[in-house]
Protein backbone atom coordinates (compact mmCIF):
# COMPACT_ATOMS: atom_id res chain seq x y z
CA UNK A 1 6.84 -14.21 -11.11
CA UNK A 2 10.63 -15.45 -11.72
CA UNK A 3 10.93 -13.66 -14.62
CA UNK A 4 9.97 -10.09 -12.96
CA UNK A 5 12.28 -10.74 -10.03
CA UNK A 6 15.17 -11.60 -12.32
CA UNK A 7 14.13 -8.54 -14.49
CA UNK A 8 14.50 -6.60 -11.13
CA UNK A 9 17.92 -8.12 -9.98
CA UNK A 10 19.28 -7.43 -13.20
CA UNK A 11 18.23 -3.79 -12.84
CA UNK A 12 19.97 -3.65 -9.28
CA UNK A 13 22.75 -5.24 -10.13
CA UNK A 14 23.44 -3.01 -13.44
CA UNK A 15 22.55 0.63 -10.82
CA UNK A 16 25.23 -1.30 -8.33
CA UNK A 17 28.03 -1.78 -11.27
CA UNK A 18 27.09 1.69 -12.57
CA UNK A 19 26.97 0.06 -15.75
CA UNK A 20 24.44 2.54 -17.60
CA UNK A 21 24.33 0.74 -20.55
CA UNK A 22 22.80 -2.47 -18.82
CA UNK A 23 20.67 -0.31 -16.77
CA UNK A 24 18.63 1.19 -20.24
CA UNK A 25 18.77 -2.41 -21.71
CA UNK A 26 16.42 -3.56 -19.05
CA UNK A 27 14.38 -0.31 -18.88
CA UNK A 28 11.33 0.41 -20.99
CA UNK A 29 12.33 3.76 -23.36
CA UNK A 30 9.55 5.41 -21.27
CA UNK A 31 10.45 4.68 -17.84
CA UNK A 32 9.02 6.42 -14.82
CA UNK A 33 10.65 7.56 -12.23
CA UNK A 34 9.24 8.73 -9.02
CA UNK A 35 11.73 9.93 -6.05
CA UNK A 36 12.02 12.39 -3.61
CA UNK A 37 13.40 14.74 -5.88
CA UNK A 38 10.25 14.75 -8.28
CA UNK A 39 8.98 12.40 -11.00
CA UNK A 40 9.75 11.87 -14.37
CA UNK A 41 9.71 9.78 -17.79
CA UNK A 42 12.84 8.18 -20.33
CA UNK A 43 16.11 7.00 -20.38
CA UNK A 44 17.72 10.40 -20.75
CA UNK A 45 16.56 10.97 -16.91
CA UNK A 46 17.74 7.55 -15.94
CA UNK A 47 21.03 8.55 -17.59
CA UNK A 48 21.18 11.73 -15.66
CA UNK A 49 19.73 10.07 -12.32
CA UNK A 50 22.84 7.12 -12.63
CA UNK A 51 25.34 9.72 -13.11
CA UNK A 52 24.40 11.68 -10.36
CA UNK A 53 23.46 9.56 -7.42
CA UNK A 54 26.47 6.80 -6.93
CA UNK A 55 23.71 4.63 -4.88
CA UNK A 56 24.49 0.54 -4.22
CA UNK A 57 21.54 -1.14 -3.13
CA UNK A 58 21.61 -4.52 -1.17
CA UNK A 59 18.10 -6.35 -1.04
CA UNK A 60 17.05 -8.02 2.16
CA UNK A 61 13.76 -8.48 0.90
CA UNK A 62 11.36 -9.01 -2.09
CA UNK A 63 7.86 -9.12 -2.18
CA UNK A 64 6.76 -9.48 -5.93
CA UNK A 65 3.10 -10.57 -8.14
CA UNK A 66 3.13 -11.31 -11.44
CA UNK A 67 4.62 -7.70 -12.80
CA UNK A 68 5.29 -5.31 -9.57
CA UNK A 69 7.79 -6.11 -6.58
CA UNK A 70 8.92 -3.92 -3.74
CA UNK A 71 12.62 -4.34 -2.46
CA UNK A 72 13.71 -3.60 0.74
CA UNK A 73 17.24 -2.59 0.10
CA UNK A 74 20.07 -0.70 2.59
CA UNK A 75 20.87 2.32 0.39
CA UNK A 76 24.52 3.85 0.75
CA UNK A 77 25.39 6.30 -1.72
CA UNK A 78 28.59 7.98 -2.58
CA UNK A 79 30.34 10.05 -0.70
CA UNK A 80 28.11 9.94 2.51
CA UNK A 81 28.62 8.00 5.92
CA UNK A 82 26.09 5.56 6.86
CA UNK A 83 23.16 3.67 5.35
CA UNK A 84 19.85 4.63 5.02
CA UNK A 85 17.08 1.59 4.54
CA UNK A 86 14.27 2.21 1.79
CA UNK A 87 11.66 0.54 -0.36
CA UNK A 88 12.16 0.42 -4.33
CA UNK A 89 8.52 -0.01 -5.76
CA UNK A 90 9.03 -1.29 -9.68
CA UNK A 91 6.43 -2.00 -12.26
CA UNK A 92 7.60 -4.38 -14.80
CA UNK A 93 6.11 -5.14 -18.63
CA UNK A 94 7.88 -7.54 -20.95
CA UNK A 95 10.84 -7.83 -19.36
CA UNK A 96 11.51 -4.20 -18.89
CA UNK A 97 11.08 -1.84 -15.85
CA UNK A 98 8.17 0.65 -16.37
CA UNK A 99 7.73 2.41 -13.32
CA UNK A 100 10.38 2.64 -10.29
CA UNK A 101 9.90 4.95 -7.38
CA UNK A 102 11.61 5.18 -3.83
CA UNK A 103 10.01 4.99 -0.67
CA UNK A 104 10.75 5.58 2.82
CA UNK A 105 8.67 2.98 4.57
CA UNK A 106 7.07 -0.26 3.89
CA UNK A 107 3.88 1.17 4.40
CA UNK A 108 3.79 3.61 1.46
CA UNK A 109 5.49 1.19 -0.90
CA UNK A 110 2.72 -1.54 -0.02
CA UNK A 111 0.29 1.31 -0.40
CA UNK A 112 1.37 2.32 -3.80
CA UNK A 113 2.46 -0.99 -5.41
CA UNK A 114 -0.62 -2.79 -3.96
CA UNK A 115 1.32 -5.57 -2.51
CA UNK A 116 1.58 -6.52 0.86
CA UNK A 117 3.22 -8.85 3.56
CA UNK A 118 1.51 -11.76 1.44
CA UNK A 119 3.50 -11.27 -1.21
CA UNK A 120 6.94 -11.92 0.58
CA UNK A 121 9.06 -14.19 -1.64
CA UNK A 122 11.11 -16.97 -0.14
C-alpha cells in the first residue's frame, strides 16, 4: 500500500509544481480521466487538462488498498477566490496512475473507488 500512496503523492506534488513532464512520468500512456467536464483517455488530455486548470491540491486525508486511494484535498485553482474541498479517486497499476476522477463528496468517491472509512491511512 506504500508504494500506491507514494505513486499518488508524487502525482500531486508534480499537478502542484505544474511540472507536466513529472506528471506523464507517473501516468500510465492510457490514463483515464473522469471530471465534471466529461471523461477521457491519454496523456495528450492530461497535457491539455494541466495547462488549463492551474489547480494546487493539499491532502488532509488518504484512504488507500492495495492499488486505489481517495484524497481528500482543498482545491484552489488559479485565478479564483476561495477553496473548494473535493475527493480525487485514483486507480493505480505498476506504479502508474490509471484512472483519476474528481468528486464532490466522500460519498460518491467511496461509492466509486469501493473504499470506505476503513480504509483511512494513518
Amino acid at each position: 500500500m506504500n508504494n500506491v500512496i507514494e505513486t499518488a503523492d508524487t502525482w500531486v506534488d508534480k499537478v502542484n509544481a505544474q511540472d507536466v513532464e513529472g506528471v506523464l512520468e507517473v501516468s500510465d500512456p492510457n490514463i483515464e480521466l473522469i471530471g465534471p467536464r466529461g471523461a477521457g483517455f491519454g496523456h495528450d488530455l492530461l497535457v491539455q487538462w494541466m495547462e488549463n486548470t492551474g489547480v494546487n491540491l493539499h491532502t488532509i486525508t488518504r484512504y488507500a488498498d492495495d492499488h486505489r486511494v481517495v484524497y481528500e484535498q482543498e482545491a484552489v485553482w488559479e485565478n479564483q477566490d476561495g477553496h473548494v474541498i473535493v475527493y480525487t479517486f485514483m486507480e493505480i497499476k505498476d506504479g502508474k496512475v490509471i484512472r483519476i476522477e474528481r468528486f464532490d463528496n466522500s460519498d460518491d468517491a467511496f461509492s466509486t473507488s469501493g473504499l470506505n472509512e476503513e480504509n483511512k491511512v494513518a
